[in-house]
Structure formats: structure tokens, C-alpha cells
PDB file of N, CA and C in Angstrom:
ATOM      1  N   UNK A   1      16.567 -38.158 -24.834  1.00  0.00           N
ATOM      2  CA  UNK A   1      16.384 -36.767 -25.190  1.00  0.00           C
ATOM      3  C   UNK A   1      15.572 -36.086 -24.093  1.00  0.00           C
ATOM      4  N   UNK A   2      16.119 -34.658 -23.625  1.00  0.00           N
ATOM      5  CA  UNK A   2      15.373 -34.079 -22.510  1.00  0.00           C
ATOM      6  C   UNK A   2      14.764 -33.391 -22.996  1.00  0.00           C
ATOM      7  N   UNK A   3      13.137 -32.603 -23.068  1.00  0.00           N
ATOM      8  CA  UNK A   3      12.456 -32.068 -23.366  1.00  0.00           C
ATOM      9  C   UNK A   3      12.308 -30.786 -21.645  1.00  0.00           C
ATOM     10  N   UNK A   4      12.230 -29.568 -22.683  1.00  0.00           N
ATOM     11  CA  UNK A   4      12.824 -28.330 -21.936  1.00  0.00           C
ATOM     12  C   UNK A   4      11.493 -27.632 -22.214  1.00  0.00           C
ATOM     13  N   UNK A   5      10.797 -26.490 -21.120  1.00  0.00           N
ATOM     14  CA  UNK A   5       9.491 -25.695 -21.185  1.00  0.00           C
ATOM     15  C   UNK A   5      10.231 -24.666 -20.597  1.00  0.00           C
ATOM     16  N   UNK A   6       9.792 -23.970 -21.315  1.00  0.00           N
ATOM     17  CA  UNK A   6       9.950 -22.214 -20.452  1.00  0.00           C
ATOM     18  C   UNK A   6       8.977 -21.156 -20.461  1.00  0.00           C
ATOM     19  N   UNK A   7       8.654 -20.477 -19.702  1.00  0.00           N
ATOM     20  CA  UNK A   7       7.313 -19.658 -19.281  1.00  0.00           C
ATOM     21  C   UNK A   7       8.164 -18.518 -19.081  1.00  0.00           C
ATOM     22  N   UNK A   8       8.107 -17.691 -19.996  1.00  0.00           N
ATOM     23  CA  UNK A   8       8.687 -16.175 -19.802  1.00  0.00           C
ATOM     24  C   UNK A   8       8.056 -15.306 -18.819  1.00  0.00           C
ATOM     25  N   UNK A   9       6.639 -14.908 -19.235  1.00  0.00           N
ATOM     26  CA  UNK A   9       5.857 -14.175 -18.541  1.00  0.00           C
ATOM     27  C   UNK A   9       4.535 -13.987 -18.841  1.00  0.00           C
ATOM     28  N   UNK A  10       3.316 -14.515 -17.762  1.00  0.00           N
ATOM     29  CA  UNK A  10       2.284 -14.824 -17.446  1.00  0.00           C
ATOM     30  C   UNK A  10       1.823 -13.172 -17.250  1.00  0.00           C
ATOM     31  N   UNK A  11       0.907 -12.835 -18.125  1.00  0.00           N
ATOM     32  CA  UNK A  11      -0.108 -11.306 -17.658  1.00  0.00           C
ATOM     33  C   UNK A  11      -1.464 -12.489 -17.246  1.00  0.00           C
ATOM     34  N   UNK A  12      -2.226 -11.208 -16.778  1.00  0.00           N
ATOM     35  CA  UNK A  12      -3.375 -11.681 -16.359  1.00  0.00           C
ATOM     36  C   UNK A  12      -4.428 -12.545 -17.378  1.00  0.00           C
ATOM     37  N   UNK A  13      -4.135 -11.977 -18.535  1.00  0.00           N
ATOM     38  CA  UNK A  13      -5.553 -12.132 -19.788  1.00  0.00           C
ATOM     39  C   UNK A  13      -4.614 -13.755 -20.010  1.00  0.00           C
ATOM     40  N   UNK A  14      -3.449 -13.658 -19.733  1.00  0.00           N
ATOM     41  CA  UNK A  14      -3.198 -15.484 -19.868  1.00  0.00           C
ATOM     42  C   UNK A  14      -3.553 -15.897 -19.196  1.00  0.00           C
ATOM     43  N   UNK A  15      -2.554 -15.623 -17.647  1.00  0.00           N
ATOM     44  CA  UNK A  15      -3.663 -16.540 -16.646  1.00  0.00           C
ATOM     45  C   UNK A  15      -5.045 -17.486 -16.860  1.00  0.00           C
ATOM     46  N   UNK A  16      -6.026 -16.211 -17.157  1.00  0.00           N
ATOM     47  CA  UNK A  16      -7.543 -16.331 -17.274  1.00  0.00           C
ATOM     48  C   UNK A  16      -7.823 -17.335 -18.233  1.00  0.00           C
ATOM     49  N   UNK A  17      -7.131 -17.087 -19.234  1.00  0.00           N
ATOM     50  CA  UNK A  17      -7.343 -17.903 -20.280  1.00  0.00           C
ATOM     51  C   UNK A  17      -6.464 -19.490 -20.561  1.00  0.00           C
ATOM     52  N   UNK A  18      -5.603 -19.598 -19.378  1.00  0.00           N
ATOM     53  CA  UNK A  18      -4.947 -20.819 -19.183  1.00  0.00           C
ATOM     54  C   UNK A  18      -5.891 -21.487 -18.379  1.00  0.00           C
ATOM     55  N   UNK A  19      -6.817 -20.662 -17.672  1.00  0.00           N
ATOM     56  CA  UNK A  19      -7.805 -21.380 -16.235  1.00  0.00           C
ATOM     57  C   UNK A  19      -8.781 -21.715 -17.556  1.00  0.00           C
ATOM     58  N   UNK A  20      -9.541 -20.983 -18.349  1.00  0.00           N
ATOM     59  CA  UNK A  20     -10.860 -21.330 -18.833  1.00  0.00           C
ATOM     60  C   UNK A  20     -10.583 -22.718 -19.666  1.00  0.00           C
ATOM     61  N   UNK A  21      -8.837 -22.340 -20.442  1.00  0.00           N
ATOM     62  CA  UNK A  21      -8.742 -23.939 -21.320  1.00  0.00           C
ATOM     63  C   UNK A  21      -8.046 -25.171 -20.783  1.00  0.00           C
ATOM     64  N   UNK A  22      -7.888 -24.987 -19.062  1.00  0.00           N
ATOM     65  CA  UNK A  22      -7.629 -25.958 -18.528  1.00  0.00           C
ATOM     66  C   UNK A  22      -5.981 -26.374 -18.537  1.00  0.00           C
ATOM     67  N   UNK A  23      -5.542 -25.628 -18.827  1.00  0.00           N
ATOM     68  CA  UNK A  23      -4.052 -25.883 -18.343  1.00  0.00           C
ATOM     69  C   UNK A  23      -3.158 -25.458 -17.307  1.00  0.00           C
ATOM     70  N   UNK A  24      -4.314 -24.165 -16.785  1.00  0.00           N
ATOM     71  CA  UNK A  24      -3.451 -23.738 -15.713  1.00  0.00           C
ATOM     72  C   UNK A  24      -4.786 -23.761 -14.517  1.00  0.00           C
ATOM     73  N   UNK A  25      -3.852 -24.074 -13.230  1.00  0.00           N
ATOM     74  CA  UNK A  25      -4.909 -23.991 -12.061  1.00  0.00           C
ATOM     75  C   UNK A  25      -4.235 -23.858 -10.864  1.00  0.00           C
ATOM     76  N   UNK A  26      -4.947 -22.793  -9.929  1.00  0.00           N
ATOM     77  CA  UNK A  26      -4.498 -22.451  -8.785  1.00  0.00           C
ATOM     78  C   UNK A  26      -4.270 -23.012  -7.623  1.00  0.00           C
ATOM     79  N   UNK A  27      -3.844 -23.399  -6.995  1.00  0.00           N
ATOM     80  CA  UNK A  27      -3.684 -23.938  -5.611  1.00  0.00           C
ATOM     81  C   UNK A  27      -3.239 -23.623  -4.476  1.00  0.00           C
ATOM     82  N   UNK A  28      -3.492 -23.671  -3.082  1.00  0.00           N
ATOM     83  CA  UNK A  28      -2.872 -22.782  -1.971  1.00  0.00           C
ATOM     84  C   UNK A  28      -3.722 -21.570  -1.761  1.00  0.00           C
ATOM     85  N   UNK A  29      -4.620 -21.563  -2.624  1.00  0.00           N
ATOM     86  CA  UNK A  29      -5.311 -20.072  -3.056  1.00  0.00           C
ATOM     87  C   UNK A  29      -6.527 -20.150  -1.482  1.00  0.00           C
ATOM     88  N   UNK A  30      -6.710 -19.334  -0.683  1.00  0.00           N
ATOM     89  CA  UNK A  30      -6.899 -19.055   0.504  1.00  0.00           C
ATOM     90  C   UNK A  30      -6.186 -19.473   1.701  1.00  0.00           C
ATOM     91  N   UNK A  31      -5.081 -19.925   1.159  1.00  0.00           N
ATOM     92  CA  UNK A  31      -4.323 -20.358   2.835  1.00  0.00           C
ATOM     93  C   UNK A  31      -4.216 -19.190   3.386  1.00  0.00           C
ATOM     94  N   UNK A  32      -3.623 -19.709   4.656  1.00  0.00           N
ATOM     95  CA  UNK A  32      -2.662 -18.795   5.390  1.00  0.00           C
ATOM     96  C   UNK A  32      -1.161 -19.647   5.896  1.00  0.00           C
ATOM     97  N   UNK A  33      -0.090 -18.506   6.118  1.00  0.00           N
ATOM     98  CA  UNK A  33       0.983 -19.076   6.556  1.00  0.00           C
ATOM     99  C   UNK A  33       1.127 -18.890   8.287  1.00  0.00           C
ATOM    100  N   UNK A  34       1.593 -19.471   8.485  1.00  0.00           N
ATOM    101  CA  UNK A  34       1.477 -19.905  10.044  1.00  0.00           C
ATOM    102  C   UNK A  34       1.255 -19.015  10.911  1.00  0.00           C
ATOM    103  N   UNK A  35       1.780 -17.522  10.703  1.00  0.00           N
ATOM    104  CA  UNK A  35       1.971 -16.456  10.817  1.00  0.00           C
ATOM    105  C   UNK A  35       0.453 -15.849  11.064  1.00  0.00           C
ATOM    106  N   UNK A  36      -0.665 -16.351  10.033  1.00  0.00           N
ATOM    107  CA  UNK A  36      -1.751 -15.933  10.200  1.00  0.00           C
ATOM    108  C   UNK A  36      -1.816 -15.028   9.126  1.00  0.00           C
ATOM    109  N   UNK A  37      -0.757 -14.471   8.413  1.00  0.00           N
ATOM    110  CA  UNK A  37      -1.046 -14.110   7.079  1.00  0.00           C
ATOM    111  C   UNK A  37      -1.735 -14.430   5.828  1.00  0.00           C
ATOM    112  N   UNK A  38      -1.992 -14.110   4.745  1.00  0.00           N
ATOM    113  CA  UNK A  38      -2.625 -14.222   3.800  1.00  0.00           C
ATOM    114  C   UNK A  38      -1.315 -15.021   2.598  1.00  0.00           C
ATOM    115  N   UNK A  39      -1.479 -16.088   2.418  1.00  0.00           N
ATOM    116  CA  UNK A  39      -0.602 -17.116   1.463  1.00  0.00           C
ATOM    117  C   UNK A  39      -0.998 -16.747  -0.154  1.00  0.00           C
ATOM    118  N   UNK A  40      -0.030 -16.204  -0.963  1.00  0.00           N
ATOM    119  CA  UNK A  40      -0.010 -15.762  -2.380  1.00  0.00           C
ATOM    120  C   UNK A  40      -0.897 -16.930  -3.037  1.00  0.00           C
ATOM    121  N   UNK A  41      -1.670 -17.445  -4.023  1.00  0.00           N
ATOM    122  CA  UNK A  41      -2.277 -17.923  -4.889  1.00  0.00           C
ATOM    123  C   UNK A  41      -0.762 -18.846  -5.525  1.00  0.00           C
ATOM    124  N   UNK A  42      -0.505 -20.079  -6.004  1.00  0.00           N
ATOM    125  CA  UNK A  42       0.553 -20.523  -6.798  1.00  0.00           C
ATOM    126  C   UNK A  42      -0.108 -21.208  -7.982  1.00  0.00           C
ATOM    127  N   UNK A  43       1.035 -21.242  -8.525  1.00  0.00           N
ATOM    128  CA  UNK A  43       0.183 -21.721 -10.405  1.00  0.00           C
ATOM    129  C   UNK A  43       0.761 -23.112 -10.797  1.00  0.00           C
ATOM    130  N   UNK A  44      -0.133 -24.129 -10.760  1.00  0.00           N
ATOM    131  CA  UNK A  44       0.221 -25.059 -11.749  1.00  0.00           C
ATOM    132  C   UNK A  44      -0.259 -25.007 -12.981  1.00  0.00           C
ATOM    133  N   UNK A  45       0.776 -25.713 -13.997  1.00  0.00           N
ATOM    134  CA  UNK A  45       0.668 -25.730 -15.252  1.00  0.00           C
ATOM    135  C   UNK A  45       0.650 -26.863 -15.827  1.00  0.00           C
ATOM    136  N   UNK A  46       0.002 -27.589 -16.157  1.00  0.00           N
ATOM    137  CA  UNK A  46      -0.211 -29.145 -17.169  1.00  0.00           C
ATOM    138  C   UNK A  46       0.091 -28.309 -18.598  1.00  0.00           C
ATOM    139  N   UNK A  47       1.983 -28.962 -18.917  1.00  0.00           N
ATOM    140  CA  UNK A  47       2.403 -28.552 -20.243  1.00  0.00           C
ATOM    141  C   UNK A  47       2.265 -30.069 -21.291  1.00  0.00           C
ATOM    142  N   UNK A  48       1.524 -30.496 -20.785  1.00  0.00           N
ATOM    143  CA  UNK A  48       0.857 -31.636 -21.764  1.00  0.00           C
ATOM    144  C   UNK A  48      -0.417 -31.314 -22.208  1.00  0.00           C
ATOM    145  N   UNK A  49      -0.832 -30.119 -21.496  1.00  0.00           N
ATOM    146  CA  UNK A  49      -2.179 -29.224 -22.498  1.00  0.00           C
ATOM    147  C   UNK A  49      -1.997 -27.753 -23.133  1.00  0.00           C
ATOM    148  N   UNK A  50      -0.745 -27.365 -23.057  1.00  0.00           N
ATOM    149  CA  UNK A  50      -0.601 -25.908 -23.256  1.00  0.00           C
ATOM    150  C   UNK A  50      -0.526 -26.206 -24.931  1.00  0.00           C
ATOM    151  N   UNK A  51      -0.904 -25.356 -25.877  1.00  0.00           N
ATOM    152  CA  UNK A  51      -0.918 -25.887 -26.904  1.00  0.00           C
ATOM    153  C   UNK A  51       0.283 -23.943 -27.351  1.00  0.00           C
ATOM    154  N   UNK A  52       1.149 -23.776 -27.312  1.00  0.00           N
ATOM    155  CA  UNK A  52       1.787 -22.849 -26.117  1.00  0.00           C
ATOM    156  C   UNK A  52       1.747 -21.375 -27.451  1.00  0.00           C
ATOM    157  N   UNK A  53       1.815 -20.476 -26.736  1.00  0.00           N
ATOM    158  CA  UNK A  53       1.595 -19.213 -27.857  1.00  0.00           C
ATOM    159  C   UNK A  53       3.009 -18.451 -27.309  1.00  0.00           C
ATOM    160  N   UNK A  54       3.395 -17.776 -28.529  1.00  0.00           N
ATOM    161  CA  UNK A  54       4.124 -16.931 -27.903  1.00  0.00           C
ATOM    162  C   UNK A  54       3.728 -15.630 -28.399  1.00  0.00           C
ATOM    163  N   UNK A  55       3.675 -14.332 -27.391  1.00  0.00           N
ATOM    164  CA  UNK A  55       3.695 -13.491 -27.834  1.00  0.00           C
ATOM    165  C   UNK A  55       4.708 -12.540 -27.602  1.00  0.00           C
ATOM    166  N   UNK A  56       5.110 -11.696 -28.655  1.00  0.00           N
ATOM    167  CA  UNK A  56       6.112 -10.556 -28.402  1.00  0.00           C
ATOM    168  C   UNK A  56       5.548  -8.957 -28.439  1.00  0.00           C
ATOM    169  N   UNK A  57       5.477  -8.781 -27.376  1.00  0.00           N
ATOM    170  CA  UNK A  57       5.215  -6.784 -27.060  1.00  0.00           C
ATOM    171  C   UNK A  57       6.358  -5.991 -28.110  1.00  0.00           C
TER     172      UNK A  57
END
């Protein structure tokens, strides 16, 4: 049996609150790309801690 996760859409007040309960964490966060540019922030997610909410707007 394959077990399937889907992440619709991340606002900020999740983010924050995926960092404080430890399921989500940033990485790459001050690189630069070779270029000498400024490298976007990327998100990992440990979905063996998301205890997962959904909300609908």
C-alpha cells in the first residue's frame, strides 16, 4: 500500500508554526547561487510529525 501527502498551500502563520512544532525547517536559507545572487529559503517537511490540519478559506 502507497501512502500519498499533499500540501496545498503553506501561508506564513503555518510556516511559523510548522518551525515552532518542529515539522517544518529551512535549509539553503543564506546561500547564494553561483551567480552571486541571493538563493530562495527551501522547506523541508518531516510528515511523520505533521499531525496535519486542514483549513478551508
Amino acid at each position: 500500500m502507497r501512502k500519498f501527502f499533499f500540501i496545498l498551500a503553506l501561508n506564513e502563520n503555518l510556516l511559523s508554526q510548522g518551525q515552532s512544532n518542529g515539522w517544518i525547517r529551512y535549509f539553503q536559507k543564506g546561500m547564494r547561487n553561483a551567480d552571486g545572487s541571493p538563493r530562495r529559503p527551501k522547506y523541508m517537511i518531516d510528515c511523520s510529525k505533521v499531525s496535519f490540519i486542514r483549513i478551508f478559506d
